[in-house]
Protein backbone atom coordinates (compact mmCIF):
# COMPACT_ATOMS: atom_id res chain seq x y z
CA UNK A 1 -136.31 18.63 99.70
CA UNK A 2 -138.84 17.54 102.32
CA UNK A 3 -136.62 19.01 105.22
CA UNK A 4 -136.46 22.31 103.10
CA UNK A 5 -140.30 22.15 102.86
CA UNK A 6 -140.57 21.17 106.80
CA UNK A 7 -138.32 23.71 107.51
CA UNK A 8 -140.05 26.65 105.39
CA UNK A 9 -143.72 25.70 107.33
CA UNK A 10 -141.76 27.30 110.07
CA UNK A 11 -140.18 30.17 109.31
CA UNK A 12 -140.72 33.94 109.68
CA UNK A 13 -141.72 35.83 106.41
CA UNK A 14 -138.15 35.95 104.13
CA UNK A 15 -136.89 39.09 103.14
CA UNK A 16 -133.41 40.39 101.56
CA UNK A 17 -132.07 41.08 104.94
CA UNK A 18 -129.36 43.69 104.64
CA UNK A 19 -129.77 44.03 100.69
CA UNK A 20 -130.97 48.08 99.76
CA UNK A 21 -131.90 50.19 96.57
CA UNK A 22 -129.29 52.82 96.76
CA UNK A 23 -127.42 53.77 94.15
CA UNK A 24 -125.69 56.84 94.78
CA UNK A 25 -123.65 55.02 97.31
CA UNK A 26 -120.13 54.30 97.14
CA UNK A 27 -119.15 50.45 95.79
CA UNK A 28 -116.00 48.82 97.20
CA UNK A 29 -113.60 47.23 94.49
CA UNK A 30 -115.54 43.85 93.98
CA UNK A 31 -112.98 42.66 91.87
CA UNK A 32 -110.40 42.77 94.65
CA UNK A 33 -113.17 40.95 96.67
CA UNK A 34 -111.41 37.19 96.95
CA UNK A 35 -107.77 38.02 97.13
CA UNK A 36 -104.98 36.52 99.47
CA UNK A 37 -105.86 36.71 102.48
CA UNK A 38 -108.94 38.36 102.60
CA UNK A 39 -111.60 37.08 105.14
CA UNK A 40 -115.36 36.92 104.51
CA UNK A 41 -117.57 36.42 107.77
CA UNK A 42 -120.92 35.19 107.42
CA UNK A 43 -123.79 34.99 109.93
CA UNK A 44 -125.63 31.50 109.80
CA UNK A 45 -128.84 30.78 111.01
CA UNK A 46 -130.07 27.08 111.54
CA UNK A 47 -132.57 26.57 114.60
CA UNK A 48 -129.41 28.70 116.36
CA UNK A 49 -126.93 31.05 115.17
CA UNK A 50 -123.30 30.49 113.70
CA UNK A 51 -120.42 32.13 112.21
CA UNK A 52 -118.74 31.10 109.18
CA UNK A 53 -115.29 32.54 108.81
CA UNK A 54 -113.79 32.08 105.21
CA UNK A 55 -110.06 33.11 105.38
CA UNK A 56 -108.63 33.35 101.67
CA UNK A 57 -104.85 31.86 101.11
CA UNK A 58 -105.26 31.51 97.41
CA UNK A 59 -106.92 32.82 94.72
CA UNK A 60 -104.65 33.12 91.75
CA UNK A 61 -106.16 29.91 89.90
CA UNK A 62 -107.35 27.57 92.31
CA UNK A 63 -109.59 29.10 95.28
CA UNK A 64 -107.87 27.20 98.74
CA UNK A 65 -109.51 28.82 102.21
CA UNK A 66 -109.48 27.86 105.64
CA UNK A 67 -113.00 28.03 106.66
CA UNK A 68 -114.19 28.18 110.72
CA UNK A 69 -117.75 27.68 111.64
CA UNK A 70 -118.46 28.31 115.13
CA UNK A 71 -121.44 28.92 117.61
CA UNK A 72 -122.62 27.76 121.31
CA UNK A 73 -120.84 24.35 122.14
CA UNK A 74 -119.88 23.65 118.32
CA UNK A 75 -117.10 24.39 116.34
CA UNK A 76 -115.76 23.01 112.83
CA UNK A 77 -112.23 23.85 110.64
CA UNK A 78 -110.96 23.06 107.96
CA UNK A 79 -109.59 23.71 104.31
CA UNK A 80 -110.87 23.44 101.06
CA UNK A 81 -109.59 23.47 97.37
CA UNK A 82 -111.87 24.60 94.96
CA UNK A 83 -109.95 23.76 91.65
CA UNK A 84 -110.04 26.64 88.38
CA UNK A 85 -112.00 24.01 86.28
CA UNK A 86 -114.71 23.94 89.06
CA UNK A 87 -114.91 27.67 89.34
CA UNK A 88 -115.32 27.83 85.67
CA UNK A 89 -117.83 25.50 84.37
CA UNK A 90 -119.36 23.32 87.77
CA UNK A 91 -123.03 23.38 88.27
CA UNK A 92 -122.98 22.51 91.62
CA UNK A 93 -122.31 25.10 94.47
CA UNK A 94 -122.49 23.72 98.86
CA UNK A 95 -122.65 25.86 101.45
CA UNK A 96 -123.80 23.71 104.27
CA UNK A 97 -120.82 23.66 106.35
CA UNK A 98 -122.50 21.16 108.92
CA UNK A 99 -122.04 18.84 106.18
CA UNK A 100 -118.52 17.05 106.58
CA UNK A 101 -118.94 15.62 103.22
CA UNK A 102 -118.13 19.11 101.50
CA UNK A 103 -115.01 18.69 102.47
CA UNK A 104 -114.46 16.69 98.91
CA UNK A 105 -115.65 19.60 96.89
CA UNK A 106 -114.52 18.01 93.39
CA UNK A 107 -117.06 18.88 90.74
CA UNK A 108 -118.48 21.55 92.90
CA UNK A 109 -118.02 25.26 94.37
CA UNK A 110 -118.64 27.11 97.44
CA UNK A 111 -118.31 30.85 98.56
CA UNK A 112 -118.77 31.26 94.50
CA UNK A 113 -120.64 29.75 92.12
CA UNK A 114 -119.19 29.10 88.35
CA UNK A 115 -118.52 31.76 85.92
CA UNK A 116 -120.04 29.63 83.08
CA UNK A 117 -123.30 29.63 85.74
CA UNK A 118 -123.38 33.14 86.45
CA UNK A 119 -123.32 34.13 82.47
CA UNK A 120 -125.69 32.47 81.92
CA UNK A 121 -127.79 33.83 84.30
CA UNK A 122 -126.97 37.05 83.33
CA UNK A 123 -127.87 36.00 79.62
CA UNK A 124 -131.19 34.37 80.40
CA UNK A 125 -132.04 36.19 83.44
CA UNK A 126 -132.96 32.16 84.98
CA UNK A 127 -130.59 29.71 86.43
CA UNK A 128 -130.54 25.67 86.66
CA UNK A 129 -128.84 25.04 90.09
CA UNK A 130 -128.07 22.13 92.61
CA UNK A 131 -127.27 23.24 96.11
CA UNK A 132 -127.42 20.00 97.52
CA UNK A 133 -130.79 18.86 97.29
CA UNK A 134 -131.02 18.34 93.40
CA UNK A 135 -131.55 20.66 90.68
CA UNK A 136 -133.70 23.87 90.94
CA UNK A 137 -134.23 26.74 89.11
CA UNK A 138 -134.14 30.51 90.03
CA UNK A 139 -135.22 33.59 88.03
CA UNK A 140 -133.59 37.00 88.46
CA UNK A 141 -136.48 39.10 90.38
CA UNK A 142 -134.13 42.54 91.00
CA UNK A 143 -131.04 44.12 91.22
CA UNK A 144 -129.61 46.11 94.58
CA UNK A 145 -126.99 47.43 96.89
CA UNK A 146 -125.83 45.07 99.17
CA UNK A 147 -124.65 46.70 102.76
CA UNK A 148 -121.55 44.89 104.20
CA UNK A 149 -119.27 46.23 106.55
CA UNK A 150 -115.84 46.46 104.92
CA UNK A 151 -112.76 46.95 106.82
CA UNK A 152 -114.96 48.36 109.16
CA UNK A 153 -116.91 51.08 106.95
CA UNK A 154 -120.51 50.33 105.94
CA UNK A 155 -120.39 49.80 102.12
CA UNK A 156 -122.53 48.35 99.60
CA UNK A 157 -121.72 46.00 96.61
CA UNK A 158 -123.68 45.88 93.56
CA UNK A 159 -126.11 42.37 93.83
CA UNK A 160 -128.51 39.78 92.16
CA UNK A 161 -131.32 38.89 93.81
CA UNK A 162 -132.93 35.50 92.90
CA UNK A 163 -135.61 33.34 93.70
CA UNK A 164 -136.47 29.64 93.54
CA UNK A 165 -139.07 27.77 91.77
CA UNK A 166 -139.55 25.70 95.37
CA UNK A 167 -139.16 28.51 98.17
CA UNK A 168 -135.68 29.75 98.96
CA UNK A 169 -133.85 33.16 97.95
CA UNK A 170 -130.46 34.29 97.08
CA UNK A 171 -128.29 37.31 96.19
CA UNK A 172 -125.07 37.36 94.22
CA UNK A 173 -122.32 39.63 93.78
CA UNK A 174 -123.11 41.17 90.24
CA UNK A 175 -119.08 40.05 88.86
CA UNK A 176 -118.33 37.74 86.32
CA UNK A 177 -115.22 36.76 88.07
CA UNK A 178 -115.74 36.91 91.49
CA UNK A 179 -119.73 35.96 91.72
CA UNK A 180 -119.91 35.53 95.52
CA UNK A 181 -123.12 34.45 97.24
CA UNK A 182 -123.89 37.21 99.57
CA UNK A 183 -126.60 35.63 101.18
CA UNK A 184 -129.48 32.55 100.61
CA UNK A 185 -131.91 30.57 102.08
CA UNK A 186 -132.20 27.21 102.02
CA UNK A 187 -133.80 25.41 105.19
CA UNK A 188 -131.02 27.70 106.99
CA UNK A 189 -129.83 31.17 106.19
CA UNK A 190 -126.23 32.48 105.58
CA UNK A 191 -125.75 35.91 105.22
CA UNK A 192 -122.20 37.57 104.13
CA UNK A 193 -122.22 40.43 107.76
CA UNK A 194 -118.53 41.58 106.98
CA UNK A 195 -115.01 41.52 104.77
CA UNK A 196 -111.49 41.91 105.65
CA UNK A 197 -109.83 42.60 103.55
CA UNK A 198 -105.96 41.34 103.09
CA UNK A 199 -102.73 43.27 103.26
């Protein structure tokens, strides 16, 4: 929590980068988001930049994805199993990808966070969370259109904005079954740039 609070002191004003109040726009089919091969590249910001490439193989119970983070003299693979009890009911959700320990991802998500988490945010309209660095607590502040490119056509997918009771934001795909995190901010910033999707 310190690092998040070192890290904050130093960073440019935060804003919903890429996230837009349009509603007349066309939506893409988020509940054919996470399918089969279906890859999700997001842009990652920490001191440098990154990109996080999350390639589906699986999501007919279990989530399983081959993830690739690369950027200027670093690059990290690997694959993950997120099992169908996690994405129901876990309240933990990692995205730190520098972090070789998420590799055991028992007990927690990533990509998504838990069904059972995002009703009740929808309920309540305030979450309990851990990301990594211990419970905190976020309360809805708006809903949006979120621009992504899509199989290379700008689109925009219906969203959650949130925001912390320390200092970071986040915005969620507004679907009960597919609740991706679009983008956050943390102490770094991940931001979903563009989907594939699979054939």
């Amino acid at each position: 929590m310190i690092l998040r609070k070192f890290i904050f002191a130093f960073s440019i004003i935060v804003s919903f980068t890429g996230c837009f109040k349009f509603f007349s726009v066309k939506n893409v089919m988020e509940e054919k988001l996470l399918k089969s091969q279906t890859i999700l590249i997001y842009k990652v910001t920490f001191e440098e930049e990154y990109m996080l490439k999350i390639k589906i193989l699986d999501y007919s119970k279990d989530l399983i994805f081959d993830y690739y983070l690369t950027g200027i003299d670093y690059a990290d693979s690997g694959r993950i199993k997120i099992f169908y009890r996690d994405l129901e009911n876990a309240p933990f959700t990692f995205m730190n990808y520098f972090d070789l320990k998420l590799k055991n991802l028992t007990g927690k998500t990533s990509i998504v966070i838990s069904r059972k988490l995002f009703k009740k945010f929808m309920n309540k309209k305030t979450l309990s969370i851990d990301f990594g660095d211990g419970i905190e607590n976020l309360t809805l502040s708006d809903e949006c259109k979120f621009k992504c490119v899509v199989d290379g056509k700008e689109e925009y997918l219906d969203c959650l904005n949130a925001v912390s009771n320390y200092w970071g934001y986040f915005s969620f795909l507004k679907n009960a079954k597919q609740p991706v995190i679009l983008s956050m901010d943390i102490g770094y910033q991940i931001e979903l740039i563009e989907i594939i999707n699979g054939r």
